[in-house]
C-alpha atoms as a PDB file:
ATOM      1  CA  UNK A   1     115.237  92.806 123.186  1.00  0.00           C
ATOM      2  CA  UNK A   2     118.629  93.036 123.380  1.00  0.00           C
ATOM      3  CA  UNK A   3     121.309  95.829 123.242  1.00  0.00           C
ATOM      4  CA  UNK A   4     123.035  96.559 120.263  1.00  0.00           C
ATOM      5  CA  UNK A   5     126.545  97.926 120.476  1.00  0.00           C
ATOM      6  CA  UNK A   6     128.290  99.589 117.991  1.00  0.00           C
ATOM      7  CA  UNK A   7     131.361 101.242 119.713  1.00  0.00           C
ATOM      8  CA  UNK A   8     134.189 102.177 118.001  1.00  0.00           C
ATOM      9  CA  UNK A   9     137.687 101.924 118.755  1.00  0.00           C
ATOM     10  CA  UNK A  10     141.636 102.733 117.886  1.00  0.00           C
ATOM     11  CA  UNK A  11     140.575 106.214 116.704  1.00  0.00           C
ATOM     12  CA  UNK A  12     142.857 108.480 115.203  1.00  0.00           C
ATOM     13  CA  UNK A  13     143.670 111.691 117.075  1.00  0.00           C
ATOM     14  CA  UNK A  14     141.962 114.837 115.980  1.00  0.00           C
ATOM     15  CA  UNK A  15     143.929 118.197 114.453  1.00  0.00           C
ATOM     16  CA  UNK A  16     145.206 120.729 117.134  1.00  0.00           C
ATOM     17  CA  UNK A  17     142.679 123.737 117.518  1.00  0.00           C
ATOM     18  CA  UNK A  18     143.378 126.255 119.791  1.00  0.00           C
ATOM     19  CA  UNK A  19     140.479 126.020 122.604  1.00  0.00           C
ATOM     20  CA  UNK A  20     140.993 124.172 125.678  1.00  0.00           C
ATOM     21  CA  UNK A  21     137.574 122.383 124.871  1.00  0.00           C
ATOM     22  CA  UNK A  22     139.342 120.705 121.400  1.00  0.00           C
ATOM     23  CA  UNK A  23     142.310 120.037 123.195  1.00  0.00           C
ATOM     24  CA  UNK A  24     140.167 118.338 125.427  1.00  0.00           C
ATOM     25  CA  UNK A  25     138.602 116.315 122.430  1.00  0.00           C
ATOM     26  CA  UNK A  26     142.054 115.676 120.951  1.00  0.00           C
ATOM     27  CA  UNK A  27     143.664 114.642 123.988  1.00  0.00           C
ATOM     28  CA  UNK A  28     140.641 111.804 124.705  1.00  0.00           C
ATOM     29  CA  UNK A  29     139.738 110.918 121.288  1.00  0.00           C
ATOM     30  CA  UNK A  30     136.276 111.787 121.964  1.00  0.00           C
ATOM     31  CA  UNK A  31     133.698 114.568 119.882  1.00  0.00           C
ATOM     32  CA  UNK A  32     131.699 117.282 121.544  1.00  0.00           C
ATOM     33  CA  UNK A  33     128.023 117.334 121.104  1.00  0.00           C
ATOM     34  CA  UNK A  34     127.968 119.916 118.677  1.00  0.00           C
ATOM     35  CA  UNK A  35     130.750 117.814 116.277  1.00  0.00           C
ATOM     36  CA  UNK A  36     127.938 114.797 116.775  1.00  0.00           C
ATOM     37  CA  UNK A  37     125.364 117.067 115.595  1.00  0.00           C
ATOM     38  CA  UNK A  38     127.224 117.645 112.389  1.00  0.00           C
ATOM     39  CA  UNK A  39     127.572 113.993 111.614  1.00  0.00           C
ATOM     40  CA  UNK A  40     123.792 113.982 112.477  1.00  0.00           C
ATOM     41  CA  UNK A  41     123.103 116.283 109.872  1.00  0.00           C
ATOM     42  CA  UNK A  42     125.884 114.505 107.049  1.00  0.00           C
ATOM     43  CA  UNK A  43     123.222 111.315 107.912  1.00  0.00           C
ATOM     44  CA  UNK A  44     119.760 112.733 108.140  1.00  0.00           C
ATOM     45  CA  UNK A  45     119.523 116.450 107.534  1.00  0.00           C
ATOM     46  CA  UNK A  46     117.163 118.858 109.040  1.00  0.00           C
ATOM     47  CA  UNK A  47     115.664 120.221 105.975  1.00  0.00           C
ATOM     48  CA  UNK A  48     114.356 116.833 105.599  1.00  0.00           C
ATOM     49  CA  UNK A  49     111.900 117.184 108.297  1.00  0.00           C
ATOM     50  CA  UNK A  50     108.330 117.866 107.860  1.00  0.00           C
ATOM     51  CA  UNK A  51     106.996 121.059 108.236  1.00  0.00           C
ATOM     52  CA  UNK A  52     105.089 119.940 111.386  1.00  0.00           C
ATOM     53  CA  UNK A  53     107.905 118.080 113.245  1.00  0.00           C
ATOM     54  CA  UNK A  54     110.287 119.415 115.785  1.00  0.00           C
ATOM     55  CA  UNK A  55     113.540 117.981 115.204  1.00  0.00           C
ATOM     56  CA  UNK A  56     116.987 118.694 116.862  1.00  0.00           C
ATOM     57  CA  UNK A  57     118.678 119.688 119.820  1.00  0.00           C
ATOM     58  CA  UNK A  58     116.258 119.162 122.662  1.00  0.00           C
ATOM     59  CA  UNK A  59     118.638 119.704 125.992  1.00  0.00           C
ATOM     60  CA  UNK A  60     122.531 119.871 125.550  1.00  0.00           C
ATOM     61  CA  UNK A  61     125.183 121.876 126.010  1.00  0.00           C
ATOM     62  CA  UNK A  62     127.479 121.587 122.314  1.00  0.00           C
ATOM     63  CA  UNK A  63     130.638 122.012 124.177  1.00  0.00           C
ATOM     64  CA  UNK A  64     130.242 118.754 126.375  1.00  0.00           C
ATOM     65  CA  UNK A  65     132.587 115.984 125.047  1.00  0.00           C
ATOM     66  CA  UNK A  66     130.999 112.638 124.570  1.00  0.00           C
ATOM     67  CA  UNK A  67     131.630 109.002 124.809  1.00  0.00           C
ATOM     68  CA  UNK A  68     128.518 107.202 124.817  1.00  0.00           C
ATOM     69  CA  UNK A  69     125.028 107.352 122.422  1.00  0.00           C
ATOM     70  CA  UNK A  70     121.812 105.637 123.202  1.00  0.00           C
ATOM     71  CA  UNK A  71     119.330 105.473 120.786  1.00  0.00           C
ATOM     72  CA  UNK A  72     115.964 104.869 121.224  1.00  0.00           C
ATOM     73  CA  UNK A  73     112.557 105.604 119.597  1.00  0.00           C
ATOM     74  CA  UNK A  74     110.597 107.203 122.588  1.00  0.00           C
ATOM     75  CA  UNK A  75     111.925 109.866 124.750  1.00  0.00           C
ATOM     76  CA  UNK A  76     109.838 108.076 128.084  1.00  0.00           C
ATOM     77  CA  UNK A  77     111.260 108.128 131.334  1.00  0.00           C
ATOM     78  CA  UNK A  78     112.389 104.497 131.092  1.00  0.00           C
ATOM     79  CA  UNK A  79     114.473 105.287 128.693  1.00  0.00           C
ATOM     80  CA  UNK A  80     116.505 108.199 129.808  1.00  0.00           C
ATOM     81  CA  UNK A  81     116.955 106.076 133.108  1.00  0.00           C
ATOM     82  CA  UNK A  82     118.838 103.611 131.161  1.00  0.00           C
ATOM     83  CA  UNK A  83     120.539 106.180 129.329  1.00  0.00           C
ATOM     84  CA  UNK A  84     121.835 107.945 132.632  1.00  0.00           C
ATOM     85  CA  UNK A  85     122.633 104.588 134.462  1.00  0.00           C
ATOM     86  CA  UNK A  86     124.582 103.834 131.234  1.00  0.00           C
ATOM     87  CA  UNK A  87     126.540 107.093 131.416  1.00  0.00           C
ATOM     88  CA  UNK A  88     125.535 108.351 128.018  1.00  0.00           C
ATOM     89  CA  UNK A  89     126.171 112.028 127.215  1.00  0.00           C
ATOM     90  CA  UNK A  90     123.795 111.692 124.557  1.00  0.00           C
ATOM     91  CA  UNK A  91     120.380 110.419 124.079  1.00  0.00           C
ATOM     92  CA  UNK A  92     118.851 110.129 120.274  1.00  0.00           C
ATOM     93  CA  UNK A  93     115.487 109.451 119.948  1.00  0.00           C
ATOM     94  CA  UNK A  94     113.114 109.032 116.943  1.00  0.00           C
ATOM     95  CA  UNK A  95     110.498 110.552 118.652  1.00  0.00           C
ATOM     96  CA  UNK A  96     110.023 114.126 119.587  1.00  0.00           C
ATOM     97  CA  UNK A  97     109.931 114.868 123.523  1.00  0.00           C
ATOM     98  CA  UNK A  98     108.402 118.498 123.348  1.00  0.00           C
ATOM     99  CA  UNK A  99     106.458 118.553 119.648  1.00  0.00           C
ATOM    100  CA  UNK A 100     104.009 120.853 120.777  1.00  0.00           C
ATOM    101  CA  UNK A 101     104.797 124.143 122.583  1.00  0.00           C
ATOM    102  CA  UNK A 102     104.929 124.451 126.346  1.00  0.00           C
ATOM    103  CA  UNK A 103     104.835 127.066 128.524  1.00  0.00           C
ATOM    104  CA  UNK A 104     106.627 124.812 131.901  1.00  0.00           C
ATOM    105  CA  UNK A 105     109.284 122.206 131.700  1.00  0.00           C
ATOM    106  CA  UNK A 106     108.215 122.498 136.048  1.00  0.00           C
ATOM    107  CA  UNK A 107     109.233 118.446 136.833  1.00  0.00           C
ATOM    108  CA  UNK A 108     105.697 117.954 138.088  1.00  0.00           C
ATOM    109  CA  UNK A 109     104.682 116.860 134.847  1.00  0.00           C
ATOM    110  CA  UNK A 110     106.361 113.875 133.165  1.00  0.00           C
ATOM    111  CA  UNK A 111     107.800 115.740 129.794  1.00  0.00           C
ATOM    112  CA  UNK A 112     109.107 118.491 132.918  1.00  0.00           C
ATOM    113  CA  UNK A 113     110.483 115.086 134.721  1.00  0.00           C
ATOM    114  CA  UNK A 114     112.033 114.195 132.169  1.00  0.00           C
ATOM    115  CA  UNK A 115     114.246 117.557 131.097  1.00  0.00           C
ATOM    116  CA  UNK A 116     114.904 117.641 134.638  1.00  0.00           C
ATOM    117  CA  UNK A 117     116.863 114.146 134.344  1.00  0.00           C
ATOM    118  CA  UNK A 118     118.807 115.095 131.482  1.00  0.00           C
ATOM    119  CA  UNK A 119     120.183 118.302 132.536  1.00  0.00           C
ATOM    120  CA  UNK A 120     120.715 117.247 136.194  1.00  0.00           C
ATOM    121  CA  UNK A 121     122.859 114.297 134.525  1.00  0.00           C
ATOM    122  CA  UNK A 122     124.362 115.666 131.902  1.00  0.00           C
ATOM    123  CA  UNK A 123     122.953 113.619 129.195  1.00  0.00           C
ATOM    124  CA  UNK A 124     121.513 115.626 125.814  1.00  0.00           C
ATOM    125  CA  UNK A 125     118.891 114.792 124.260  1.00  0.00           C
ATOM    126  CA  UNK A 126     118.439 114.812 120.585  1.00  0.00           C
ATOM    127  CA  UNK A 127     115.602 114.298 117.947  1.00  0.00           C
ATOM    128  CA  UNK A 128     115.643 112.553 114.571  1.00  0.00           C
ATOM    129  CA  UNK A 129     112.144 111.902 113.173  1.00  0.00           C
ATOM    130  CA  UNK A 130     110.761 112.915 109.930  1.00  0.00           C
ATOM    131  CA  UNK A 131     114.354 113.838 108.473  1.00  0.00           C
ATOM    132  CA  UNK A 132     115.219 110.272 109.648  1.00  0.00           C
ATOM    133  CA  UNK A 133     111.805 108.974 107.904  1.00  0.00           C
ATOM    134  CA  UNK A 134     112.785 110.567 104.802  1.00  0.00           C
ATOM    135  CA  UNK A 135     116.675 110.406 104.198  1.00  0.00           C
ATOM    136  CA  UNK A 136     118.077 107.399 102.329  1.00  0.00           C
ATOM    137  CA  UNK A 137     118.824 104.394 104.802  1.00  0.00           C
ATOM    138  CA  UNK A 138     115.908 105.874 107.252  1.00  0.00           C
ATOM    139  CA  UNK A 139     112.770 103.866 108.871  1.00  0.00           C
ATOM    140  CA  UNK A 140     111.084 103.208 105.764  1.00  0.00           C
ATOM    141  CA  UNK A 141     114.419 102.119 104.071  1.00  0.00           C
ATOM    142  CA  UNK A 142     115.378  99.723 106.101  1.00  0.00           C
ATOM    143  CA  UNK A 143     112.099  98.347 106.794  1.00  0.00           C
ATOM    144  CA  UNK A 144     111.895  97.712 102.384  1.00  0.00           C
ATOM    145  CA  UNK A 145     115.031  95.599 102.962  1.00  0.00           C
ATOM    146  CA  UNK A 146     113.872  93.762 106.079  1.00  0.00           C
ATOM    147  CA  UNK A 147     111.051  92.852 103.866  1.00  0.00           C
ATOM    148  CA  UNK A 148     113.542  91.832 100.744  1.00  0.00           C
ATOM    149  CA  UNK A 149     112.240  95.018  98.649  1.00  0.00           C
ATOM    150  CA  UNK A 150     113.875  95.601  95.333  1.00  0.00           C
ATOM    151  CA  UNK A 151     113.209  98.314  93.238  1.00  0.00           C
ATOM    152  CA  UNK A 152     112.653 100.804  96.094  1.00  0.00           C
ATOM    153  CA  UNK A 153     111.547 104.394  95.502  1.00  0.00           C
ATOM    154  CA  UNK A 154     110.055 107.002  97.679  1.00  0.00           C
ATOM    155  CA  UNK A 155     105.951 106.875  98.162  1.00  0.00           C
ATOM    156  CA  UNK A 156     106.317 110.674  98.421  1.00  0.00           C
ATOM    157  CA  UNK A 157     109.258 112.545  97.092  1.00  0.00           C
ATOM    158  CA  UNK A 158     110.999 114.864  99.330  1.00  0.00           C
ATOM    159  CA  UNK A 159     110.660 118.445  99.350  1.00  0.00           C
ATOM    160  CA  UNK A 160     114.084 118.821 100.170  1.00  0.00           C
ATOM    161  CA  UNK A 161     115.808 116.331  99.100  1.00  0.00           C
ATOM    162  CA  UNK A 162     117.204 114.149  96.705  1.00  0.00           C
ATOM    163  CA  UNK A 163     114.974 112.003  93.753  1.00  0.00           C
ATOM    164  CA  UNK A 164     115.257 108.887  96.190  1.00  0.00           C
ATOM    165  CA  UNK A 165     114.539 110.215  99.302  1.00  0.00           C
ATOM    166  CA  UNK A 166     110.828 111.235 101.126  1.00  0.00           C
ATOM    167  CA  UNK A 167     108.195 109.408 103.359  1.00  0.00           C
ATOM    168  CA  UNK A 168     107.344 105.966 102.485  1.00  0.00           C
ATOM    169  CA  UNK A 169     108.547 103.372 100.044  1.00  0.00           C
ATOM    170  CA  UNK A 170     107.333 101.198  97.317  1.00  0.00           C
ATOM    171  CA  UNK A 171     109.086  98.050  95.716  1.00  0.00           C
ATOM    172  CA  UNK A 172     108.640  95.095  94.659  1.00  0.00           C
ATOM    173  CA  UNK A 173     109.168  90.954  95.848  1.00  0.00           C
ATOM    174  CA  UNK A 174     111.473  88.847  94.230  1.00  0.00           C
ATOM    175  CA  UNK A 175     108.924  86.660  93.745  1.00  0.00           C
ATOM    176  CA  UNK A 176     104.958  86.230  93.862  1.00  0.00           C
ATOM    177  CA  UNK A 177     103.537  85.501  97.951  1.00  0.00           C
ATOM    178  CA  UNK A 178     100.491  85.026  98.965  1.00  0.00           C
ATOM    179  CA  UNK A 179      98.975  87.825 101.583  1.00  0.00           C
ATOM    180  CA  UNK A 180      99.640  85.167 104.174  1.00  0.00           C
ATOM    181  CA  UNK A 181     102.860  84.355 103.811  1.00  0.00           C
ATOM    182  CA  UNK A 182     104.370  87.844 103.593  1.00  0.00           C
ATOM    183  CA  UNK A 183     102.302  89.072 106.616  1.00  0.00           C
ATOM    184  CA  UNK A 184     104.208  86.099 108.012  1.00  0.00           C
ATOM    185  CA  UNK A 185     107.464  87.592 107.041  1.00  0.00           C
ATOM    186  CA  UNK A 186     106.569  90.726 108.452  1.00  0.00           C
ATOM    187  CA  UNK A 187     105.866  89.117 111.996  1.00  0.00           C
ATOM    188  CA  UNK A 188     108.763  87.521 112.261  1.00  0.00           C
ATOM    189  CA  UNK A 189     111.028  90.702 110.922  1.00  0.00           C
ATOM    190  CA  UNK A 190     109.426  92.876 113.816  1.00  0.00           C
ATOM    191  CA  UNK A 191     110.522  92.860 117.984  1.00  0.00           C
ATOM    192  CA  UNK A 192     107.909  91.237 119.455  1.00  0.00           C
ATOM    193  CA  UNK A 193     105.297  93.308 121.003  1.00  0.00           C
ATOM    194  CA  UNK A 194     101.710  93.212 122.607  1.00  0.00           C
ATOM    195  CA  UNK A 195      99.548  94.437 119.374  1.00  0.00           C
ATOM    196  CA  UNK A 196     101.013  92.010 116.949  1.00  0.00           C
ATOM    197  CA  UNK A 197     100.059  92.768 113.110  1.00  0.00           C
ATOM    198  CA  UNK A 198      96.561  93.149 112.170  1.00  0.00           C
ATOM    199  CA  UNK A 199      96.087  92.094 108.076  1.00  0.00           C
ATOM    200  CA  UNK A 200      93.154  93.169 105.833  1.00  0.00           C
ATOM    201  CA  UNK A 201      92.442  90.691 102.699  1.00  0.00           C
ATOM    202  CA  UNK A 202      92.027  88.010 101.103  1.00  0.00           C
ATOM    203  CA  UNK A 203      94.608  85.283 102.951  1.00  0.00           C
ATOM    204  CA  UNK A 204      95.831  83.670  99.777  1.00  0.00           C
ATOM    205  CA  UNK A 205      95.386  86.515  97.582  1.00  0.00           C
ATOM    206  CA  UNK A 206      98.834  87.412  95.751  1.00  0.00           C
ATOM    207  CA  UNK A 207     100.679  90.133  96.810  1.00  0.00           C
ATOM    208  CA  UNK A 208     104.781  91.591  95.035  1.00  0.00           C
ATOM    209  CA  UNK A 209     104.189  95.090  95.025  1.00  0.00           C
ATOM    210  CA  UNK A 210     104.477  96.372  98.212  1.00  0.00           C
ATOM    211  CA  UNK A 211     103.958  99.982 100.088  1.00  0.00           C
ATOM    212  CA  UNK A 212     106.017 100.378 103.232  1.00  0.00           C
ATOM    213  CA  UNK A 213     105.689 102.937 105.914  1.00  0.00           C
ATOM    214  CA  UNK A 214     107.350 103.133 109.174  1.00  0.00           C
ATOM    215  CA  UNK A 215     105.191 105.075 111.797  1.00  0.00           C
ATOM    216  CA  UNK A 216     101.408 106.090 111.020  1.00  0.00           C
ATOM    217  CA  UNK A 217     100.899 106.278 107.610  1.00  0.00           C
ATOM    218  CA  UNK A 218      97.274 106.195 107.135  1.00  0.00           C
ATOM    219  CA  UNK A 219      97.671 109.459 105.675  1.00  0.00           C
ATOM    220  CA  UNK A 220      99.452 107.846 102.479  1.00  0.00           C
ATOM    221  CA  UNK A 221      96.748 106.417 101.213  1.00  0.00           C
ATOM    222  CA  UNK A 222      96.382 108.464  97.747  1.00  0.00           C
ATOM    223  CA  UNK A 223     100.215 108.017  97.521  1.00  0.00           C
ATOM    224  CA  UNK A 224      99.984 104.146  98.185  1.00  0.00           C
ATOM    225  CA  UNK A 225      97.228 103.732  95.309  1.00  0.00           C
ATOM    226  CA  UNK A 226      98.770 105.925  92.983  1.00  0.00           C
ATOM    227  CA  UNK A 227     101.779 103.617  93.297  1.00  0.00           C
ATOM    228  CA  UNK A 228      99.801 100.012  92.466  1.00  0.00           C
ATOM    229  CA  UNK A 229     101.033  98.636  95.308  1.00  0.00           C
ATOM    230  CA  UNK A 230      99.063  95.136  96.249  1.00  0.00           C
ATOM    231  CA  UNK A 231      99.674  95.712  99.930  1.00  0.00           C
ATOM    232  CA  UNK A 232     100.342  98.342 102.160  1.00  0.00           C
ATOM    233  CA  UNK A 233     102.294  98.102 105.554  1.00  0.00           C
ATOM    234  CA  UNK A 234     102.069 100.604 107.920  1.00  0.00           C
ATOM    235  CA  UNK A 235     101.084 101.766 111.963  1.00  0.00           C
ATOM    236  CA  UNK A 236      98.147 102.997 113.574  1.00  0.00           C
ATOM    237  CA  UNK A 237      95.697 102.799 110.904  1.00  0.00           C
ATOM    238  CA  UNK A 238      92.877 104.172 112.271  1.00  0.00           C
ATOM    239  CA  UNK A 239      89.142 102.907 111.635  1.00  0.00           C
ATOM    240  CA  UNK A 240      87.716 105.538 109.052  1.00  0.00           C
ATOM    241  CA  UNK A 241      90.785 105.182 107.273  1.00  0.00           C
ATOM    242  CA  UNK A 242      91.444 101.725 106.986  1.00  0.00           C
ATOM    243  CA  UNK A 243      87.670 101.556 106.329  1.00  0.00           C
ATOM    244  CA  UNK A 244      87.552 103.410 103.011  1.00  0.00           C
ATOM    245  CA  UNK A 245      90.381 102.041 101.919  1.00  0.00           C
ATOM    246  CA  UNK A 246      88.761  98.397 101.337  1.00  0.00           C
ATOM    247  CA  UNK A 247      85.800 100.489 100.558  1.00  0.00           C
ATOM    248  CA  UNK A 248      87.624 101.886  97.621  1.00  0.00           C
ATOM    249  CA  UNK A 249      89.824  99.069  96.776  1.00  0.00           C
ATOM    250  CA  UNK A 250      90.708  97.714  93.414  1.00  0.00           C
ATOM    251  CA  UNK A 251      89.902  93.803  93.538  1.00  0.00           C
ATOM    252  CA  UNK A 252      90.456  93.865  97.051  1.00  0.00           C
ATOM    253  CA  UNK A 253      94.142  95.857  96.630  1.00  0.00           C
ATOM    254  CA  UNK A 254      95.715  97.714  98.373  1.00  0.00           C
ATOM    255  CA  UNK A 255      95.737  94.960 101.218  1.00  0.00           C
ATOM    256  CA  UNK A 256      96.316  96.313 104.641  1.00  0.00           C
ATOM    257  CA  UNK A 257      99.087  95.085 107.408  1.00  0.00           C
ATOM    258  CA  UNK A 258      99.056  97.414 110.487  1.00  0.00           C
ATOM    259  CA  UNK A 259     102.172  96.500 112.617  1.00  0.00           C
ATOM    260  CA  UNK A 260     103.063  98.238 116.108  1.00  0.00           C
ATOM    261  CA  UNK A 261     104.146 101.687 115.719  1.00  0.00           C
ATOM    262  CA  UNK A 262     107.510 101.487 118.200  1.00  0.00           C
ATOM    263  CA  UNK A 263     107.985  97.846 115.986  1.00  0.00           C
ATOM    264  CA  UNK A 264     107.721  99.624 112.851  1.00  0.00           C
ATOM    265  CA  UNK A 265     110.433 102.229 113.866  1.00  0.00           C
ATOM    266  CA  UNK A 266     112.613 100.234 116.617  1.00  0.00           C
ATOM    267  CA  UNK A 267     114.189  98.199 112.993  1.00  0.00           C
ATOM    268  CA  UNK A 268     116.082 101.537 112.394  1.00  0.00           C
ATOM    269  CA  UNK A 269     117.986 102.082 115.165  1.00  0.00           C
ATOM    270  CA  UNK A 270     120.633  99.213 114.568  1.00  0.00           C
ATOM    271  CA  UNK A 271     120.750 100.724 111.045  1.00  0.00           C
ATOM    272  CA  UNK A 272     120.980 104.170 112.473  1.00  0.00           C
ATOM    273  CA  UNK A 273     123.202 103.495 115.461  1.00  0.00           C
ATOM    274  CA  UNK A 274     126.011 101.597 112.797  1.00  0.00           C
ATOM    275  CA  UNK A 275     125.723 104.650 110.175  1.00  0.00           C
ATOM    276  CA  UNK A 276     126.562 107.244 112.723  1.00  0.00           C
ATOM    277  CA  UNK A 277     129.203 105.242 114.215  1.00  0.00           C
ATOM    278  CA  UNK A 278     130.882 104.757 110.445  1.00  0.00           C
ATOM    279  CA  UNK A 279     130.695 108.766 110.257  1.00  0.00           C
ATOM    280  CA  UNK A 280     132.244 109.821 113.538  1.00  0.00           C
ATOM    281  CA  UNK A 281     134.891 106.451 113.223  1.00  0.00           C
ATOM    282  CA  UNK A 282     135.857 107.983 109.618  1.00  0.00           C
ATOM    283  CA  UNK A 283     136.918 111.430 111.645  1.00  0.00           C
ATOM    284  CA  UNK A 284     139.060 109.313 113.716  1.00  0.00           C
ATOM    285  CA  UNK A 285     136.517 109.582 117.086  1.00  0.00           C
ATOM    286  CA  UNK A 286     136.054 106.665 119.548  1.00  0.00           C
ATOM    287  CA  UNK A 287     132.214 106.585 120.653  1.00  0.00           C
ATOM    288  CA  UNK A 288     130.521 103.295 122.116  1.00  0.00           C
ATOM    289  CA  UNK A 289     127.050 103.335 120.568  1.00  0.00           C
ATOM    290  CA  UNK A 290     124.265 101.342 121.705  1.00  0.00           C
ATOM    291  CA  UNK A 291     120.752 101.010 120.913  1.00  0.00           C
ATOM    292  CA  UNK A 292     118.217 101.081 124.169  1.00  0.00           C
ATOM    293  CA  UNK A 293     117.471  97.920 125.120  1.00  0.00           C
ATOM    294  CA  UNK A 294     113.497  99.048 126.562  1.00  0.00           C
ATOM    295  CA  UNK A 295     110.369  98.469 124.475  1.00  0.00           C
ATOM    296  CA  UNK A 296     108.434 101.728 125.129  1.00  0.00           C
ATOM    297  CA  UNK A 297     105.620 100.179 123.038  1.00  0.00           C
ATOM    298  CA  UNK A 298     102.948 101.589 125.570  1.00  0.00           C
ATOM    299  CA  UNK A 299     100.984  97.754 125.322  1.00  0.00           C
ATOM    300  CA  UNK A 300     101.289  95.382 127.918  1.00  0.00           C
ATOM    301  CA  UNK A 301      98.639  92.316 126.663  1.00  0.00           C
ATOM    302  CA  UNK A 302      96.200  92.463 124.000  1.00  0.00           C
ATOM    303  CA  UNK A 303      92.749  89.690 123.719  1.00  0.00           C
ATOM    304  CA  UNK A 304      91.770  88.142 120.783  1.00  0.00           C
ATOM    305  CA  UNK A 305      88.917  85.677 119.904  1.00  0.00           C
ATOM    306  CA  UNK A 306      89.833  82.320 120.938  1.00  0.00           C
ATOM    307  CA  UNK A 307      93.190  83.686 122.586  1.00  0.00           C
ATOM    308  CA  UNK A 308      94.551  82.705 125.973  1.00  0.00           C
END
């Protein structure tokens, strides 16, 4: 998969402020961390977040200037290689690094490893998961228009937010499709990975309504009834789930499509990488943006019936 750069260029200077750090700034045309963060927060607030998650500032000093962004979905080791050998200040990731607590960050584990890399290079690391779920243009947004959704509203409304923001959307096809052909269109929307997409139903049944959600969303299930969609597409659907869903299906509906959960959530960062880029550009900063260019989809080969 390839790179996707977004950099920005002939920015316009920044106001005088009176530390050296801002003069600093001013002088280069570049933002500190912490001034990134804020444009962060413009784009995908915090309060968005789900009361479980861990979003935020993971490693970083907000004083460092920066030039470069990587975005990614996973946090893994891979990853923060190729942000370091890039020379990115900054690493944003969908994907927590440290959701549950810790009592070491010692580098003889890989999570320790890996906060060992960032602060011995410089690079921060930053977090954007459920508030980038959940905010309008996040993972589940831009996985409706991949799909050619119209009619788009949240599957569950935001706590904190506005009407059109929360987990999950529903919408609605242009036009009729059987299951077949839209799984089809999902396929071919998605990077390529190991698990493919798994589809439950009937092949030719007819599907326009349609229940998107990027990540694992096998929890949705009351939400993705409640909303009449004819097919829902989501990751990691696990077996009891997935199970009594057909069990309790209306004339076979909701249909199931189970995609790869880095493919379901790797469609964002182009979307997310070009948004924050706008932001910081509009302030007159120059930042290069890219999006990671490793699939940290942890499959290597899958076998099928019949398959190779």
């Amino acid at each position: 998969m390839e790179a996707v750069n977004t950099g920005i260029s002939d920015a316009d200077s920044v106001e005088d402020d009176e530390t050296e750090d801002d003069q600093t700034v001013e002088a280069s045309g570049d933002p500190t961390l912490g001034q990134v963060l804020l444009a962060v927060e413009e784009l995908w607030p915090e309060s968005l977040a789900e009361d479980w998650d861990e979003v935020g500032l993971v490693v970083g000093r907000p004083t460092v200037p920066v030039t470069k962004v990587l975005f990614a979905v996973d946090p893994t080791l891979a990853v923060i290689d190729e942000a370091i050998e890039w020379g990115a200040e900054l690493l944003i990731t969908h994907h927590p690094l440290l959701l549950k607590g810790v009592n070491s960050v010692a580098a003889t584990s890989a999570k320790g490893l890996a906060v060992h890399r960032l602060i011995e290079a410089g690079t921060g690391l930053l977090t954007v998961h459920t508030n980038g779920d959940s905010a309008v243009g996040g993972v589940s947004d831009v996985l409706a228009d991949a799909f050619g959704l119209e009619n788009v509203t949240p599957l569950t409304v935001a706590a904190n937010g506005l009407p059109e923001e929360g987990i999950g959307r529903v919408g609605e096809l242009r036009e009729l499709m059987t299951l077949g052909d839209f799984a089809a269109r999902v396929f071919e929307m998605l990077p390529a990975v190991a698990g493919g997409v798994r589809v439950a139903g009937d092949k030719d049944g007819l599907v326009r309504r349609v229940a998107v959600c990027g990540g694992a969303g096998d929890s949705l299930f009351d939400a993705v009834r409640a909303s009449h969609a004819d097919v829902y597409v989501t990751a990691d659907m696990r077996h009891h789930p997935a199970s009594e869903a057909r069990e309790g299906a209306t004339n076979g509906r909701p249909y199931l499509i189970d995609v790869s959960h880095f493919a379901s959530e790797w469609l964002w960062l182009p979307a997310a990488a070009e948004a924050l880029g706008n932001v910081l550009a509009d302030q007159g900063y120059d930042v290069e943006i890219r999006v990671s260019s490793t699939n940290s989809d942890p499959w290597d080969f899958i076998l099928t019936p019949g398959g190779d």
